[in-house]
C-alpha atoms as a PDB file:
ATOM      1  CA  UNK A   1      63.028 131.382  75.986  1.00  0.00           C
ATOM      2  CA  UNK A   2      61.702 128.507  78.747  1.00  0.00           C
ATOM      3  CA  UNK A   3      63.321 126.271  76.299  1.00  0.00           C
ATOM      4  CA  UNK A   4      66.432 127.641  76.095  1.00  0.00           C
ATOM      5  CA  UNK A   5      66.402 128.371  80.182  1.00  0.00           C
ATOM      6  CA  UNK A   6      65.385 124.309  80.489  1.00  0.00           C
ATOM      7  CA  UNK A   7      68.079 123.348  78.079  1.00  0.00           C
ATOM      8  CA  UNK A   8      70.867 125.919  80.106  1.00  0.00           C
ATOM      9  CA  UNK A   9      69.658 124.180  83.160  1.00  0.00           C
ATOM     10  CA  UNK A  10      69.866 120.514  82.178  1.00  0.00           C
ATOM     11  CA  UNK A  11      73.478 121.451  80.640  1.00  0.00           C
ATOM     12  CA  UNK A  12      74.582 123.247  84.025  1.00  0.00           C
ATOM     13  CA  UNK A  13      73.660 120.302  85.832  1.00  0.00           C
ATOM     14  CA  UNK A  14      75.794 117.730  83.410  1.00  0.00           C
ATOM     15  CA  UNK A  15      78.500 119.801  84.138  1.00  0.00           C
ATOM     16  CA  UNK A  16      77.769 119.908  87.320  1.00  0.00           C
ATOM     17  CA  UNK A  17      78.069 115.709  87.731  1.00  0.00           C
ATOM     18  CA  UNK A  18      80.795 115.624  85.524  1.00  0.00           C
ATOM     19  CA  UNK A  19      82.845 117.955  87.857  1.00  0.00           C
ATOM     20  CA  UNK A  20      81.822 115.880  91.110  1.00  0.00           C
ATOM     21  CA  UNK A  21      82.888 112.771  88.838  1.00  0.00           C
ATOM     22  CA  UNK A  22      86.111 114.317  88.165  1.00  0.00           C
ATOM     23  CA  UNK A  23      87.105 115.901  91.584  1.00  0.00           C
ATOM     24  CA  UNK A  24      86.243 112.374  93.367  1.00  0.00           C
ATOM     25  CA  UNK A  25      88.532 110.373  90.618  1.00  0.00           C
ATOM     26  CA  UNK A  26      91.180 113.099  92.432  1.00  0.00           C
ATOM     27  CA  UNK A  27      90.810 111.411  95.663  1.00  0.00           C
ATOM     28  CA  UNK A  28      93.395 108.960  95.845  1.00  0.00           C
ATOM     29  CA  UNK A  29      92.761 105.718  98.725  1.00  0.00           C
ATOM     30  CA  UNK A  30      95.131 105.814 101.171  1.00  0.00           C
ATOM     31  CA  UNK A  31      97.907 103.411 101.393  1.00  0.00           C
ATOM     32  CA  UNK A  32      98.494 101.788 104.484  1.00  0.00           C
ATOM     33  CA  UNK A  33     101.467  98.884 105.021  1.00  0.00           C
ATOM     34  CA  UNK A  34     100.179  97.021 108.056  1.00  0.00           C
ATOM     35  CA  UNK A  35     103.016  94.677 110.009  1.00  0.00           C
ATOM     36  CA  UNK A  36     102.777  91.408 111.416  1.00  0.00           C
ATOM     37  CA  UNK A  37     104.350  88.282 112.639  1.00  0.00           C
ATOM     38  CA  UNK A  38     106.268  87.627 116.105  1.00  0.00           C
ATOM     39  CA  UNK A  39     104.854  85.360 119.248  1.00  0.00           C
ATOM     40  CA  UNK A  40     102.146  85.462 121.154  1.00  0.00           C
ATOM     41  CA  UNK A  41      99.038  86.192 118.753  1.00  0.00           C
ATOM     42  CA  UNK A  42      97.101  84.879 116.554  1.00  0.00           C
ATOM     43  CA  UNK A  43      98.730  87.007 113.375  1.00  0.00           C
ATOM     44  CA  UNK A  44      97.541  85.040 110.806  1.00  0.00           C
ATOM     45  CA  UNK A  45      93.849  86.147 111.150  1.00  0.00           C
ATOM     46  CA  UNK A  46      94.368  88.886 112.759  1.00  0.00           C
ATOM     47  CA  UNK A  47      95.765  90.793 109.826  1.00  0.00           C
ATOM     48  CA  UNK A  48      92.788  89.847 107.502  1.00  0.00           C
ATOM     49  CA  UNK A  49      90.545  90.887 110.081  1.00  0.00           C
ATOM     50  CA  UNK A  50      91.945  94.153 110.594  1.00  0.00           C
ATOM     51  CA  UNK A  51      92.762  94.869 106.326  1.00  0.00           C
ATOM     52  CA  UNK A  52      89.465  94.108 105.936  1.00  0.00           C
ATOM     53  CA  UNK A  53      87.437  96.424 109.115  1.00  0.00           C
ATOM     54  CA  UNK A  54      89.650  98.986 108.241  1.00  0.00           C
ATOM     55  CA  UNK A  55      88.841  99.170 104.375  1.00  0.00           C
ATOM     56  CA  UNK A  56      85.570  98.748 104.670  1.00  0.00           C
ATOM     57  CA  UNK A  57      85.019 102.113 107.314  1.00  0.00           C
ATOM     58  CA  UNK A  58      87.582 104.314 104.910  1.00  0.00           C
ATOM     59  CA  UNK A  59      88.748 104.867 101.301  1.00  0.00           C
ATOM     60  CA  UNK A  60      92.202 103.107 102.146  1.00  0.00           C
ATOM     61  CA  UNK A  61      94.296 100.251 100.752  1.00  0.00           C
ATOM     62  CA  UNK A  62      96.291  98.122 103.093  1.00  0.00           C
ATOM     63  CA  UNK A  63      98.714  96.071 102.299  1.00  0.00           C
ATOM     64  CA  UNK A  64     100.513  93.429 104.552  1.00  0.00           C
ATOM     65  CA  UNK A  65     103.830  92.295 105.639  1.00  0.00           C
ATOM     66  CA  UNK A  66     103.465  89.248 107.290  1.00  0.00           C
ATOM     67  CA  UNK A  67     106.215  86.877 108.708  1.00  0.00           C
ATOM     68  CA  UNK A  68     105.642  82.955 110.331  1.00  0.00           C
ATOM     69  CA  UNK A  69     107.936  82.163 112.562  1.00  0.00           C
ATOM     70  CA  UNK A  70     110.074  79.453 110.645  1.00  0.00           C
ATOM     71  CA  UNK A  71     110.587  76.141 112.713  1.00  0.00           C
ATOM     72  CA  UNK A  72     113.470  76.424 115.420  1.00  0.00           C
ATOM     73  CA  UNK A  73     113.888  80.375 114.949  1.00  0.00           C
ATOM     74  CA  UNK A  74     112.795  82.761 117.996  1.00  0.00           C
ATOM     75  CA  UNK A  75     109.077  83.982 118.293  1.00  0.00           C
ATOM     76  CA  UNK A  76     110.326  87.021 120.192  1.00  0.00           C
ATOM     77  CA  UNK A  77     112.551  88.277 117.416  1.00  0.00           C
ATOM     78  CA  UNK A  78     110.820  87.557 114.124  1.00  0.00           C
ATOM     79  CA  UNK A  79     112.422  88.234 110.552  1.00  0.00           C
ATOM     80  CA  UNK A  80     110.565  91.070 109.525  1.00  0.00           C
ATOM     81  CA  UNK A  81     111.652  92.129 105.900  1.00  0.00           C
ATOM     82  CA  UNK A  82     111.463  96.080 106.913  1.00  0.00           C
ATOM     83  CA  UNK A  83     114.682  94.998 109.304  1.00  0.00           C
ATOM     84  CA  UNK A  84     118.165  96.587 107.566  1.00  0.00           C
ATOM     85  CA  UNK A  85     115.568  98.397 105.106  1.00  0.00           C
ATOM     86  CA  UNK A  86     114.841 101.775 106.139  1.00  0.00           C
ATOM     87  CA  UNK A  87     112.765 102.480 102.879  1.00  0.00           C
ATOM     88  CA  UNK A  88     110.610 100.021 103.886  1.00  0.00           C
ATOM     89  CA  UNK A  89     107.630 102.022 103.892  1.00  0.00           C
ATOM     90  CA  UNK A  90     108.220 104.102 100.796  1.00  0.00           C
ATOM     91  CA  UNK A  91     105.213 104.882  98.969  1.00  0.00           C
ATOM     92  CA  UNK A  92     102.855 104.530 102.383  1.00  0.00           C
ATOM     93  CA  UNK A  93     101.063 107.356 103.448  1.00  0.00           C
ATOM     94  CA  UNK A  94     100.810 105.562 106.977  1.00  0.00           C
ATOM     95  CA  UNK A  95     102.094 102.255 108.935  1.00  0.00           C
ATOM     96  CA  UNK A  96     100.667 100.417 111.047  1.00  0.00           C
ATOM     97  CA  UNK A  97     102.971  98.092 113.452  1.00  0.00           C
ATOM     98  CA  UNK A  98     101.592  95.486 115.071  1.00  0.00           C
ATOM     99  CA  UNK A  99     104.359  92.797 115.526  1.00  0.00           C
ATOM    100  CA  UNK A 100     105.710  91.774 118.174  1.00  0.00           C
ATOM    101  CA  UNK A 101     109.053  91.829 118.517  1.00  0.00           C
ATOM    102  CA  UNK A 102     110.212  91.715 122.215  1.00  0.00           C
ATOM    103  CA  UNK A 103     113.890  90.715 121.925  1.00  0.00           C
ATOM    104  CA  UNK A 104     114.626  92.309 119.014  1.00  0.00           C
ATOM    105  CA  UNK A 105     117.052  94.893 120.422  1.00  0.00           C
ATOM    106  CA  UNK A 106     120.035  96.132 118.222  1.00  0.00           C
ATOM    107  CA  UNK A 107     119.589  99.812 118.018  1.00  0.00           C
ATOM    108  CA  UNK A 108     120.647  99.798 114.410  1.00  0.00           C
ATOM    109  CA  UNK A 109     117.523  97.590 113.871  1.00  0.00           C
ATOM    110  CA  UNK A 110     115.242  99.959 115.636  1.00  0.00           C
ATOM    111  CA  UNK A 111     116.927 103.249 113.697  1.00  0.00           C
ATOM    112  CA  UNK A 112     115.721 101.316 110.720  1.00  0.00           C
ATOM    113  CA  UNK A 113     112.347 100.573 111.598  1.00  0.00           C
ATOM    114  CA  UNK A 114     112.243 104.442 112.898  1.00  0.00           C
ATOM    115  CA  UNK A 115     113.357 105.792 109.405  1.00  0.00           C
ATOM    116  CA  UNK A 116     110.174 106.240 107.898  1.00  0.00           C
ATOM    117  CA  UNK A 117     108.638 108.063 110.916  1.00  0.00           C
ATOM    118  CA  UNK A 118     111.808 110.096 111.082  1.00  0.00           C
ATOM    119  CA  UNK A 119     110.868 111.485 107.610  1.00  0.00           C
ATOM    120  CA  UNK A 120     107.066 112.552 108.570  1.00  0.00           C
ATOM    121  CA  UNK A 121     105.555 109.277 107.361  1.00  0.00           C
ATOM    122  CA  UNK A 122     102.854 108.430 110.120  1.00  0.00           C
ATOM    123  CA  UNK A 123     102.534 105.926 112.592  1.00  0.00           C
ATOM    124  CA  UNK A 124      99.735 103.518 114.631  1.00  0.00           C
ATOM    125  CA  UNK A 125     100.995 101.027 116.700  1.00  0.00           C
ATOM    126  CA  UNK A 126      98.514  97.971 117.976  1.00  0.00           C
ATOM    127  CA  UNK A 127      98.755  95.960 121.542  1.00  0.00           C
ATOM    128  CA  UNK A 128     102.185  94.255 120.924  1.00  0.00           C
ATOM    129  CA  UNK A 129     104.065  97.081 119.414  1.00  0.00           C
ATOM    130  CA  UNK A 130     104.280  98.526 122.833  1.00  0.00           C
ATOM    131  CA  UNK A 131     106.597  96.193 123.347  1.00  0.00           C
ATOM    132  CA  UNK A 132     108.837  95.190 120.582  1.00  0.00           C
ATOM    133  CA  UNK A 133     112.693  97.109 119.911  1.00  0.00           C
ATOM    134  CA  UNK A 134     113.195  97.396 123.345  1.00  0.00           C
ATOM    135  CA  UNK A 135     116.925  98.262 124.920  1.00  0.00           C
ATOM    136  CA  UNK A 136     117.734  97.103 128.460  1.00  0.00           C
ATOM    137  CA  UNK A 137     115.557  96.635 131.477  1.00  0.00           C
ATOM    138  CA  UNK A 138     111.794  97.670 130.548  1.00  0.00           C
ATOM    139  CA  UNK A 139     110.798  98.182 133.987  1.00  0.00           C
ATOM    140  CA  UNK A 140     113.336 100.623 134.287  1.00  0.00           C
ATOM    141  CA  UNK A 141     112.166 104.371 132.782  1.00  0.00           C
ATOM    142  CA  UNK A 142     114.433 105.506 130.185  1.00  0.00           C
ATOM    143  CA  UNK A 143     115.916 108.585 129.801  1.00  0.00           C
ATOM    144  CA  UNK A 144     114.351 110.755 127.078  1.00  0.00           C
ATOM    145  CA  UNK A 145     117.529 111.273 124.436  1.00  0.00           C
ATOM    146  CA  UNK A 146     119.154 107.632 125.394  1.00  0.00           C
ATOM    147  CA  UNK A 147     119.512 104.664 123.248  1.00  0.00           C
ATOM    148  CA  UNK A 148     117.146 103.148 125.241  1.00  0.00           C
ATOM    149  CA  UNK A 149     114.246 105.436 124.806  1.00  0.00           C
ATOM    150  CA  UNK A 150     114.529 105.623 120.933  1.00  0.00           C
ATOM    151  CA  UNK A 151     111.204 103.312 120.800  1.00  0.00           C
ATOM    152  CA  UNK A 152     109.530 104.864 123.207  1.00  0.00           C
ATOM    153  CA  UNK A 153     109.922 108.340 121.817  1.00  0.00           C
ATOM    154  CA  UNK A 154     108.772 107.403 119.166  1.00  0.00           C
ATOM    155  CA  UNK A 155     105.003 105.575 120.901  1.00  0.00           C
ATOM    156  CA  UNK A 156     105.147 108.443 123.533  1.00  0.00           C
ATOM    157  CA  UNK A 157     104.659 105.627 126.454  1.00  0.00           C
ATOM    158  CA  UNK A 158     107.032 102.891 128.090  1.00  0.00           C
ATOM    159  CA  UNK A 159     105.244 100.090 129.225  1.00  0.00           C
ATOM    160  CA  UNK A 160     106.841  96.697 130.584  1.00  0.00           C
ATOM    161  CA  UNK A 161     104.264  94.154 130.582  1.00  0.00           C
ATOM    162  CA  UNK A 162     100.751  93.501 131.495  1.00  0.00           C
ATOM    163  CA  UNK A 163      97.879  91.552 133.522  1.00  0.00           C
ATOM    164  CA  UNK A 164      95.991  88.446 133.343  1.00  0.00           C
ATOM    165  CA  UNK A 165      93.420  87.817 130.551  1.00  0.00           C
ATOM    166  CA  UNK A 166      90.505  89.720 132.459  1.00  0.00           C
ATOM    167  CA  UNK A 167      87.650  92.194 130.702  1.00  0.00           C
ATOM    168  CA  UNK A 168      89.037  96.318 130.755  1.00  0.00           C
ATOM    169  CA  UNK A 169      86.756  98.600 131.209  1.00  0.00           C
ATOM    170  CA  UNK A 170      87.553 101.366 128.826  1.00  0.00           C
ATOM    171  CA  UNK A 171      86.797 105.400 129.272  1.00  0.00           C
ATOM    172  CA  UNK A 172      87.498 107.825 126.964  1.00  0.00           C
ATOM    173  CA  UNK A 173      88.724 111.617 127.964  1.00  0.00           C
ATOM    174  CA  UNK A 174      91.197 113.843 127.816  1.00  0.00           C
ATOM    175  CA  UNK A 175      92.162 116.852 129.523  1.00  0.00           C
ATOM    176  CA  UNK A 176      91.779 119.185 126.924  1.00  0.00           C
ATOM    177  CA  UNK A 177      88.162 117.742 125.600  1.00  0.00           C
ATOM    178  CA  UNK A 178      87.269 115.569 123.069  1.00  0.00           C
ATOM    179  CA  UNK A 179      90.102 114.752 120.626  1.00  0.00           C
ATOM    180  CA  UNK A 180      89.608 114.337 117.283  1.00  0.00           C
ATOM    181  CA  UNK A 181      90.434 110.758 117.068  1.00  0.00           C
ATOM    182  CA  UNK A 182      88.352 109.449 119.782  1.00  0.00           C
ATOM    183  CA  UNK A 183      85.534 111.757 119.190  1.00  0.00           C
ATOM    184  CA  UNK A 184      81.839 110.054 118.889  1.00  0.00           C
ATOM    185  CA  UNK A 185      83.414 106.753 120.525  1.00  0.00           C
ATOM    186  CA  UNK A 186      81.710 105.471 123.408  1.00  0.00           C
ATOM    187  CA  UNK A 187      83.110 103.588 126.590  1.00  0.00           C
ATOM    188  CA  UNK A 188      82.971  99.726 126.411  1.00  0.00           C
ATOM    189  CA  UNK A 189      84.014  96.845 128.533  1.00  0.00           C
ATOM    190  CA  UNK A 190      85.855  94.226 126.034  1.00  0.00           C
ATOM    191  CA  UNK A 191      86.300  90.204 126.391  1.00  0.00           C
ATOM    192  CA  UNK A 192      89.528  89.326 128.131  1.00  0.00           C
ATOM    193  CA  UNK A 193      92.450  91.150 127.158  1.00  0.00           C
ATOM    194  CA  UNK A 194      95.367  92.179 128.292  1.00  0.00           C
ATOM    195  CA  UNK A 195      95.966  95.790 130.525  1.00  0.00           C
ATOM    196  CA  UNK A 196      99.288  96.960 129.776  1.00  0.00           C
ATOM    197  CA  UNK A 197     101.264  98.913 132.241  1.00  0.00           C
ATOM    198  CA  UNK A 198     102.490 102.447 131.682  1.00  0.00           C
ATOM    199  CA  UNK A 199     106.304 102.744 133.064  1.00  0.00           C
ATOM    200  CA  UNK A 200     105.785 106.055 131.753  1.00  0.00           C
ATOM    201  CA  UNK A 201     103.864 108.637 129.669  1.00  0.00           C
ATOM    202  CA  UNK A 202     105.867 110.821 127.503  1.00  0.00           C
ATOM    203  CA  UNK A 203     105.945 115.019 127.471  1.00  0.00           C
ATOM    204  CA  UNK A 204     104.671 115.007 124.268  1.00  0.00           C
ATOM    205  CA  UNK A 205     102.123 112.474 123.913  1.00  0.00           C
ATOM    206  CA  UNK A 206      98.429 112.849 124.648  1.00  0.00           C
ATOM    207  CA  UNK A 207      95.956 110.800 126.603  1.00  0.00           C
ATOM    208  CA  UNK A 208      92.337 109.543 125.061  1.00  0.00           C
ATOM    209  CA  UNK A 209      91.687 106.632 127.306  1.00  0.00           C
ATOM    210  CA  UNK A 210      91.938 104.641 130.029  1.00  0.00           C
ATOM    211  CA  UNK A 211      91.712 100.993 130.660  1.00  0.00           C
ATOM    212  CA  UNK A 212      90.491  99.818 134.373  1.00  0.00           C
ATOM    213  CA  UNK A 213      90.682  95.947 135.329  1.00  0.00           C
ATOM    214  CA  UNK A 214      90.038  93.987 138.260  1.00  0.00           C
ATOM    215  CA  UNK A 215      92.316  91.337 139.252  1.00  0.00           C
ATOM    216  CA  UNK A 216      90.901  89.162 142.349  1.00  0.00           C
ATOM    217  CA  UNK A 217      94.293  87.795 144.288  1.00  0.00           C
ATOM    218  CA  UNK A 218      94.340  84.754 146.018  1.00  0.00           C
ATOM    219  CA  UNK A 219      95.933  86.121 149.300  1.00  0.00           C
ATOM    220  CA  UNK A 220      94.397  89.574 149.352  1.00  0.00           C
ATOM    221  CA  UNK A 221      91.802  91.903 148.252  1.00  0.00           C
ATOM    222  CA  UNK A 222      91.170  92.492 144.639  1.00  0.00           C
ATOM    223  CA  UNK A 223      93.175  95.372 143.054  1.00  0.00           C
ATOM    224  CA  UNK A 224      92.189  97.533 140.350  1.00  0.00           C
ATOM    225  CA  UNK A 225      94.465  98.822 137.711  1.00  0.00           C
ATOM    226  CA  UNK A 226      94.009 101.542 135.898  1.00  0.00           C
ATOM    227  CA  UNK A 227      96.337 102.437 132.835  1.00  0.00           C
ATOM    228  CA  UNK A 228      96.093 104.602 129.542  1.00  0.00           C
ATOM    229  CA  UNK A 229      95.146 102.218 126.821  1.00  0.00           C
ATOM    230  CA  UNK A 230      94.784 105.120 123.757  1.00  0.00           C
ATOM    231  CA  UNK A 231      96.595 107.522 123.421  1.00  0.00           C
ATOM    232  CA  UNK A 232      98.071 109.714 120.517  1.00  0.00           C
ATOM    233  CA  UNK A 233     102.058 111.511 120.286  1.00  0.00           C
ATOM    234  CA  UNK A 234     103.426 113.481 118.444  1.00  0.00           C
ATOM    235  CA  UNK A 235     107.528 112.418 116.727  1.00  0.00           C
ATOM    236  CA  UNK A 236     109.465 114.891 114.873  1.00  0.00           C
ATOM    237  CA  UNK A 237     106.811 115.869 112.920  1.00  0.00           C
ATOM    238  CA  UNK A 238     104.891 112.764 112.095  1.00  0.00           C
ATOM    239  CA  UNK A 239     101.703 111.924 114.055  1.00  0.00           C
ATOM    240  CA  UNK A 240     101.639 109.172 115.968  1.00  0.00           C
ATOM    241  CA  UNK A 241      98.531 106.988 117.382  1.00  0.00           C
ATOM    242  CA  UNK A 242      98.496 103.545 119.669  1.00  0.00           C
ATOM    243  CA  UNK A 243      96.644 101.508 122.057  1.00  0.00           C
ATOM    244  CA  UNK A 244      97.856  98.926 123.940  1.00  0.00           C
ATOM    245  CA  UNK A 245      94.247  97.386 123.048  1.00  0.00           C
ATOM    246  CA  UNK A 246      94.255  93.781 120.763  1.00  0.00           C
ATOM    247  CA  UNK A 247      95.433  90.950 122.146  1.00  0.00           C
ATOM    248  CA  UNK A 248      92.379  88.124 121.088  1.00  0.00           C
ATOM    249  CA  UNK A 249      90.689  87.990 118.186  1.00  0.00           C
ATOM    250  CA  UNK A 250      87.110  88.965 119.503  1.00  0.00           C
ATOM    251  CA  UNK A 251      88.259  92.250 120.580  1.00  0.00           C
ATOM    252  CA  UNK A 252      89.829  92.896 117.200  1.00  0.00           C
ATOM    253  CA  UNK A 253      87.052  91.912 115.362  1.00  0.00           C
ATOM    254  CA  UNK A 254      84.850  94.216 117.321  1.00  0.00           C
ATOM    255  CA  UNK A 255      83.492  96.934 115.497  1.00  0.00           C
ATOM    256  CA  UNK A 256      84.162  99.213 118.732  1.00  0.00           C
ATOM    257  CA  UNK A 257      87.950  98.169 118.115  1.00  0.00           C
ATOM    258  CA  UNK A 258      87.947  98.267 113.983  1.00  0.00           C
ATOM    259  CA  UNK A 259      86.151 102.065 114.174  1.00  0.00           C
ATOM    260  CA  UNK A 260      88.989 103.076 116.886  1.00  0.00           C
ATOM    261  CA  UNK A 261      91.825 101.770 114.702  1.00  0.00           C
ATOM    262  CA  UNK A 262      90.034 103.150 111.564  1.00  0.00           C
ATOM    263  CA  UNK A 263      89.687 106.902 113.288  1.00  0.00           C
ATOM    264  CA  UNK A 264      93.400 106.643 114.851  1.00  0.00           C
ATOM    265  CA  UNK A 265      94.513 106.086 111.148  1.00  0.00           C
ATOM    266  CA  UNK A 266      92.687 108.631 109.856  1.00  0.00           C
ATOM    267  CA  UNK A 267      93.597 110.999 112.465  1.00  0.00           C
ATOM    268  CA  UNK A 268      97.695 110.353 112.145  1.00  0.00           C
ATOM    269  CA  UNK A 269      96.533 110.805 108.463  1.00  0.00           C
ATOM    270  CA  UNK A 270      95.266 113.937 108.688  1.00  0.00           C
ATOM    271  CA  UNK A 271      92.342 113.302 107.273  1.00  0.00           C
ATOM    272  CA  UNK A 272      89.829 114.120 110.587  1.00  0.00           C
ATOM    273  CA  UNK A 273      89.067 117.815 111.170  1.00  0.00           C
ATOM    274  CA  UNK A 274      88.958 119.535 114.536  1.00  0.00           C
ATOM    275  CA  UNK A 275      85.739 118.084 115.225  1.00  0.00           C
ATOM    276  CA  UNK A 276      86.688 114.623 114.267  1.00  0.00           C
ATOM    277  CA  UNK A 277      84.751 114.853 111.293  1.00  0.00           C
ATOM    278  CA  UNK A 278      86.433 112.311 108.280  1.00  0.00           C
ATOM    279  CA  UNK A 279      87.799 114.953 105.313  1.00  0.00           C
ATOM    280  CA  UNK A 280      85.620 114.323 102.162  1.00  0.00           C
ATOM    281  CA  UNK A 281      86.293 111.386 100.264  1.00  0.00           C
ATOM    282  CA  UNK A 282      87.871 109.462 103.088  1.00  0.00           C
ATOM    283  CA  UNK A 283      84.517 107.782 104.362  1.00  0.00           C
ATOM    284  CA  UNK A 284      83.250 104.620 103.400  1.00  0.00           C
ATOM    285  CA  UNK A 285      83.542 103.530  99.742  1.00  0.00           C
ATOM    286  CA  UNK A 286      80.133 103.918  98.987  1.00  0.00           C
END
């Protein structure tokens, strides 16, 4: 009888394994297309830097659309493949902009580069996003339901420009507690970057952080600015996550940086519960 108990026991556990085994060869990575190219940054490294912090805190994939500006063309309006294709980011379970794309402003453009999010698929924007496929005078608040606003609908914030090159001191709250995507994260002061200005924040969006900088004028006191720098929204039924936050390389190489983008991914994902806790299988690749 303890034989036959032993040999139920070792065969339980064999099944046991073989059912882990199985149910984690259900887990499929997640696919992420990230987007780059347009003035102002240093794209080219940028985008390796970011495919590879970002796979290396989650079980996701991400693939890359980059575009050089060719010789003569404008920085500010780069040709980005996904423009006139709004399947662009079928088979994607998220996208992540981060162009930058400033003059690019033919609505019909923008309705394209909107498609995907239109149809659920989520969305994190990075630094430059914030302002690309804008419509008119930035400075000037648009009116939620105008052409103009279709953009910044979408990010849940209008913002115009930004600062000099100074350190932000970043603090994370929110009014209704910790949010999932932010949760665990600490404050930090980064390298020089740039503090983008909020025109406005959106009904629906949702506050995580703030960014506070200290600019020392020549003819006057030093002024401090203060903006939200994280910040999640929700767009006909697709989450939505950004930060203004990733201008020079060293801040997106820093791990503070790669475990916020990692977590805002997640989060637009789905795959964070309540408590910010990463869904099983999601984690690391071990």
């Amino acid at each position: 009888m303890q034989s036959f108990n032993r040999l139920f026991a070792v065969i339980a556990i064999v099944i046991a394994g073989a059912a882990a085994e199985i149910s984690a060869g259900e887990i499929k990575s997640l696919r992420a297309l990230l987007i780059t190219g347009g003035c102002c940054h240093d794209y080219a490294r940028q985008k390796d830097i970011l495919k590879k912090g970002l796979e290396e805190r989650a079980n996701i994939i991400v693939d890359q659309i980059h575009t050089e500006i060719p010789a003569g063309a404008s920085a500010t309006k780069p040709p980005l493949p996904i423009y006139r294709n709004a399947d662009y980011a079928k088979g994607y379970d998220v996208v992540i902009h981060d162009e930058c794309a400033a003059d690019v402003s033919d609505p019909s453009i923008i309705q394209d580069v909107l498609a995907p999010h239109r149809t659920g698929i989520p969305g994190v924007n990075l630094h430059c996003a914030m302002h690309s496929y804008r419509i008119g005078d930035p400075k000037e608040a648009a009116t939620v339901g105008s052409e103009r606003a279709l953009w910044f609908e979408y990010l849940g914030l209008q913002s115009s420009g930004h600062g000099p090159q100074l350190p932000i001191a970043i603090q994370f709250a929110s009014q209704k507690g910790p949010h999932p995507a932010t949760q665990g994260l600490g404050d930090w002061t980064t390298g020089n970057e740039e503090l983008y200005n909020n025109i406005q924040v959106l009904a629906k969006a949702t506050p995580l952080a703030r960014g506070r900088q200290t600019v020392t004028n020549k003819e006057g006191p030093a002024k401090e600015n203060d903006f939200v720098v994280v910040w999640v929204n929700e767009y006909r039924g697709a989450r939505v996550f950004s930060t203004t936050l990733g201008h020079n390389n060293g801040t997106v190489a820093d791990p503070r940086y790669l475990d916020l983008v990692m977590r805002g991914v997640l989060w637009a994902c789905g795959k964070l519960d309540e408590h910010g806790h990463i869904q099983s299988g999601y984690g690391p690749k071990r």
